[in-house]
C-alpha atoms as a PDB file:
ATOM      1  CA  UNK A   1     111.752  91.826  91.208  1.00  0.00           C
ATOM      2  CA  UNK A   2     110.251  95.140  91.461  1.00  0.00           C
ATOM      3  CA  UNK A   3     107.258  95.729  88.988  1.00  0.00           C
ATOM      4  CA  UNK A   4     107.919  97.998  86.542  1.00  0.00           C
ATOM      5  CA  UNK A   5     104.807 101.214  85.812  1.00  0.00           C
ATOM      6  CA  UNK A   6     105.235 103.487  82.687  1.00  0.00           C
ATOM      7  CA  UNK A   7     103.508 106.806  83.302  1.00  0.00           C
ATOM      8  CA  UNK A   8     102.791 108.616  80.209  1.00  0.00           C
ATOM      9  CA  UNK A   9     101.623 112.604  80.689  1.00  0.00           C
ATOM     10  CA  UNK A  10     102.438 115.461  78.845  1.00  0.00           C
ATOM     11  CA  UNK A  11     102.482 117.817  82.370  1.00  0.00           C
ATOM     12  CA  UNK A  12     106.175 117.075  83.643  1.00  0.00           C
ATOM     13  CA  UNK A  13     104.980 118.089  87.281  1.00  0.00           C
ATOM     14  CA  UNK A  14     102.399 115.148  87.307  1.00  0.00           C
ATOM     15  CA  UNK A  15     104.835 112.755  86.015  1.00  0.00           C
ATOM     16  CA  UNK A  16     107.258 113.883  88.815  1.00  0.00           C
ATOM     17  CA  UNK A  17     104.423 113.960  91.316  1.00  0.00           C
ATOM     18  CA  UNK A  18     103.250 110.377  90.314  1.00  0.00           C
ATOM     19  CA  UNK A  19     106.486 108.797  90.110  1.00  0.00           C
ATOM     20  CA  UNK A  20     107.328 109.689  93.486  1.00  0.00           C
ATOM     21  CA  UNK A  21     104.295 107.819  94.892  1.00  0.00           C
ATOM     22  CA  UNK A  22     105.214 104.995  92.965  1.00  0.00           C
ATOM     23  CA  UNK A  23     109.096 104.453  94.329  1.00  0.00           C
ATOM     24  CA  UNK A  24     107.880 105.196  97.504  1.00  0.00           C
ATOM     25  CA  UNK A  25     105.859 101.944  97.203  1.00  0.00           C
ATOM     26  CA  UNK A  26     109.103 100.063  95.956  1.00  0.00           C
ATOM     27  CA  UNK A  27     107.586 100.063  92.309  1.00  0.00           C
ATOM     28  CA  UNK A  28     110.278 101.270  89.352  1.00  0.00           C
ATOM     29  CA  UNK A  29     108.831 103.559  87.368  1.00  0.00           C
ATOM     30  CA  UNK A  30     109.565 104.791  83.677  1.00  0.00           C
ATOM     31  CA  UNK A  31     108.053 108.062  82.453  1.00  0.00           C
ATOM     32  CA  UNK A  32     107.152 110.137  79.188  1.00  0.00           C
ATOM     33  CA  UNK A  33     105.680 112.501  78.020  1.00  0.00           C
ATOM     34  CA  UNK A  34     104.655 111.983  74.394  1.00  0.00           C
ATOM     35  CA  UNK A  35     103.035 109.248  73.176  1.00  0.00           C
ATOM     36  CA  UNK A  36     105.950 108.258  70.429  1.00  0.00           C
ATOM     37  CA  UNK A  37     107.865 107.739  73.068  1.00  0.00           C
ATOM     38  CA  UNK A  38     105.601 105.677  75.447  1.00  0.00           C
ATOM     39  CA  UNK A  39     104.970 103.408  72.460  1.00  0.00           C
ATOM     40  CA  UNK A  40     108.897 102.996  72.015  1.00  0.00           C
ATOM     41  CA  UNK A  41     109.219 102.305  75.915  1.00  0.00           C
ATOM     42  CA  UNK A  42     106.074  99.534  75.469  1.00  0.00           C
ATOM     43  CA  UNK A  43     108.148  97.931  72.946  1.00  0.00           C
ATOM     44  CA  UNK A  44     111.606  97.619  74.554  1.00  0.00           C
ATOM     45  CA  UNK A  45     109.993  96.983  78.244  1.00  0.00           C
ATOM     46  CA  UNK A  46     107.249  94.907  79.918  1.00  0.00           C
ATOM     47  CA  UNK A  47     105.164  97.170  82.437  1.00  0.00           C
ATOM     48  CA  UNK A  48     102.649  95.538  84.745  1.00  0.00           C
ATOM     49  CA  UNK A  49     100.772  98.513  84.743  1.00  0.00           C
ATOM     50  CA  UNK A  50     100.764 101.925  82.544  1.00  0.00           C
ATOM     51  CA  UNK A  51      99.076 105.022  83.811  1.00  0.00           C
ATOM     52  CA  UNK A  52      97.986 107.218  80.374  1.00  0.00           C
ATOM     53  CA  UNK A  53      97.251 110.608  80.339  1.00  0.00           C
ATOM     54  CA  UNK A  54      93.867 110.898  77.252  1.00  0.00           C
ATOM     55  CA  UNK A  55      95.076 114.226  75.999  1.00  0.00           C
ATOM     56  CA  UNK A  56      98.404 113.773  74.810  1.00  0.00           C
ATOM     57  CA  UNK A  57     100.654 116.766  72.704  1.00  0.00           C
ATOM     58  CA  UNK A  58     101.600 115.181  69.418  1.00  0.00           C
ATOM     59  CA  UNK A  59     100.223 112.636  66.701  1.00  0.00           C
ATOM     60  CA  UNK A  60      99.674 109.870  69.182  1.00  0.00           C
ATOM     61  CA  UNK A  61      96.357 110.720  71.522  1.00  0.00           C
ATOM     62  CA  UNK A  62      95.846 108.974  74.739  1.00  0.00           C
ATOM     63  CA  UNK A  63      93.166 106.619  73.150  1.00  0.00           C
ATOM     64  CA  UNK A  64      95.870 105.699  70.443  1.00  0.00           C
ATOM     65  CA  UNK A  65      98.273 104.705  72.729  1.00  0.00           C
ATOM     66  CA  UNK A  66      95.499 102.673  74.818  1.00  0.00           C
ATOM     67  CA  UNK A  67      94.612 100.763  71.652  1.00  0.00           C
ATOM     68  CA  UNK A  68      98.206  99.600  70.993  1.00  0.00           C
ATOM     69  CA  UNK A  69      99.107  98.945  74.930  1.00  0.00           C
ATOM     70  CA  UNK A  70      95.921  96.335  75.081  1.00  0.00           C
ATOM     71  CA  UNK A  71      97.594  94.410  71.849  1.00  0.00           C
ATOM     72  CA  UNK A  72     100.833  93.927  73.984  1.00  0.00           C
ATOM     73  CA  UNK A  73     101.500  90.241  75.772  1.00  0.00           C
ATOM     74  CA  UNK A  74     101.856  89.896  78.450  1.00  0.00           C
ATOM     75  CA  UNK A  75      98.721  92.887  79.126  1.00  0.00           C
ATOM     76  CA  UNK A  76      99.836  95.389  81.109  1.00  0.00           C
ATOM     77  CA  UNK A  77      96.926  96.726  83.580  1.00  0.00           C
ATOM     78  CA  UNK A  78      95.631 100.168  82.083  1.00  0.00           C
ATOM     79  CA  UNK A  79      94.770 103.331  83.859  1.00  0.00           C
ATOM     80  CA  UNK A  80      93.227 106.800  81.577  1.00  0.00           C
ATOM     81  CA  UNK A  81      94.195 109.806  83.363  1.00  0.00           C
ATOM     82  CA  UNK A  82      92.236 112.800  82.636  1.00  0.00           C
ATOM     83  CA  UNK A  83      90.312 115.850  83.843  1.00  0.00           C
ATOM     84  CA  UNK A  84      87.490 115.033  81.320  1.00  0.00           C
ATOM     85  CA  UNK A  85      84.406 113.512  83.723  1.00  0.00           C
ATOM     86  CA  UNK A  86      84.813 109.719  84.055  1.00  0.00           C
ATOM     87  CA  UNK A  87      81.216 109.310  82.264  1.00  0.00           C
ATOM     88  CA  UNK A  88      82.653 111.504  79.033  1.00  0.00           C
ATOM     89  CA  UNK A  89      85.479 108.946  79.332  1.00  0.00           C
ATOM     90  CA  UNK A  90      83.442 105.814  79.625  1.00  0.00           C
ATOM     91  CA  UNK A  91      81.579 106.779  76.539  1.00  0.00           C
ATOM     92  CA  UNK A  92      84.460 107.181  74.348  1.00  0.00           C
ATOM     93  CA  UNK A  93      85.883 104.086  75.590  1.00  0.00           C
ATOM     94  CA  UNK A  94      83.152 102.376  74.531  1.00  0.00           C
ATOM     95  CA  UNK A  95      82.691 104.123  71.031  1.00  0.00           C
ATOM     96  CA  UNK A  96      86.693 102.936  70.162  1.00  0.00           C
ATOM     97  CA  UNK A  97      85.773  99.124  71.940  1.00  0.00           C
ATOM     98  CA  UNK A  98      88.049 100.057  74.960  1.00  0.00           C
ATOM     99  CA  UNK A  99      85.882 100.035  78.012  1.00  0.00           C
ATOM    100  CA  UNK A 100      86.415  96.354  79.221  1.00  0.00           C
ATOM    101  CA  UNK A 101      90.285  96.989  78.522  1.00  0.00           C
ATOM    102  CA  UNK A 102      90.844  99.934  80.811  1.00  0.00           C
ATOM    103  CA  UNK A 103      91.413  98.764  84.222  1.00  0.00           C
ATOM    104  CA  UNK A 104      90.587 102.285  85.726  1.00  0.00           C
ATOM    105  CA  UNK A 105      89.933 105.613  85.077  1.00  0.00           C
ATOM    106  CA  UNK A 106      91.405 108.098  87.488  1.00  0.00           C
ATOM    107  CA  UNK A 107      90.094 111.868  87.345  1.00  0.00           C
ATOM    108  CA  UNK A 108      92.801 114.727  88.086  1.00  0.00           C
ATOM    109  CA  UNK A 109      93.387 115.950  90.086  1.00  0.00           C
ATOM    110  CA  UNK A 110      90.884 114.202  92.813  1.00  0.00           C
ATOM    111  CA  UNK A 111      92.076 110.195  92.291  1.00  0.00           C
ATOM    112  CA  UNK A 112      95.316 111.140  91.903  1.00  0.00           C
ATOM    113  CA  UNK A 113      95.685 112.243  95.695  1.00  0.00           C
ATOM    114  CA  UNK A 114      98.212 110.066  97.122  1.00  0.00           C
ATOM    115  CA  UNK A 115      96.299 107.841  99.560  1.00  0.00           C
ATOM    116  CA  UNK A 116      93.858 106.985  96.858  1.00  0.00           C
ATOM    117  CA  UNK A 117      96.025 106.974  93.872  1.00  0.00           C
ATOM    118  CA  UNK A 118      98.387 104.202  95.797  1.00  0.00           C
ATOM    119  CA  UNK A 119      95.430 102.295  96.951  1.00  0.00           C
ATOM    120  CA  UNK A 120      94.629 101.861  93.295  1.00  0.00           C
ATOM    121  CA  UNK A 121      97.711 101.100  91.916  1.00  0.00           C
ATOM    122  CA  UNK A 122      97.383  98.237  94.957  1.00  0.00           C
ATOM    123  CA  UNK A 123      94.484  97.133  94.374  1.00  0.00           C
ATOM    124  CA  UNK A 124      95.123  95.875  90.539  1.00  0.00           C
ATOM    125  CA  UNK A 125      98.899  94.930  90.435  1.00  0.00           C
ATOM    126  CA  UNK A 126      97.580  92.379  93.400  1.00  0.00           C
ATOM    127  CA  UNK A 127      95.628  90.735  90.596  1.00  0.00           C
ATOM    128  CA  UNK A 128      97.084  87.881  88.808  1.00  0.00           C
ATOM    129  CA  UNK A 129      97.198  89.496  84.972  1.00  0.00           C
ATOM    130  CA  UNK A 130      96.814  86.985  81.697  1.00  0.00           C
END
């Protein structure tokens, strides 16, 4: 069974872009682009892996929808996607008790180049998830 990825990003092209990569790699991908609707999609679905834009148009930020994707079991890996500096990132993770629950951060547009991004996505679905 192919694992399923929910990409959540409020730029249509980078949802396009990323979704693409995915398939190519035999992975079935879901995608949104407001954070409502990513939280209904976490609720009807289970995702091995969800790739989260931080700034998000609408009531539901990034950060919000990171703090209700780590309550979900089975955990889905977690990826932040965001053109804010990885160390800006890391500290607001930790200020909100996130840090150790995000699985990676990936900086646009340079980690989302396609040899890199896939290598990622790789790397942590190979890991056996609780």
């Amino acid at each position: 069974m192919k694992k399923q990825i929910l990409v959540v990003d409020d730029e249509k092209g980078i949802c396009e872009v990323l979704k693409d990569i995915l398939e190519n790699d035999g992975l079935s991908v879901d995608v949104c682009y407001r954070g409502i609707e990513a939280l209904q999609f976490l609720q009807e679905k289970q995702y091995a892996l969800v790739l989260i834009d931080i700034k998000l148009e609408g009531k539901i930020s990034g950060i919000d929808l990171i703090k209700e994707a780590v309550k979900i079991t089975p955990k889905p890996a977690i990826f932040a996607v965001s053109a804010t500096p990885k160390s800006h990132l890391e500290e607001m993770f930790k200020q909100n008790g996130l840090l150790e629950r995000v699985d990676r951060i990936l900086e646009k547009p340079s980690d989302l180049r396609p040899e890199r991004f896939i290598a990622y996505i790789r790397q942590t679905l190979s890991k056996e998830r609780e």
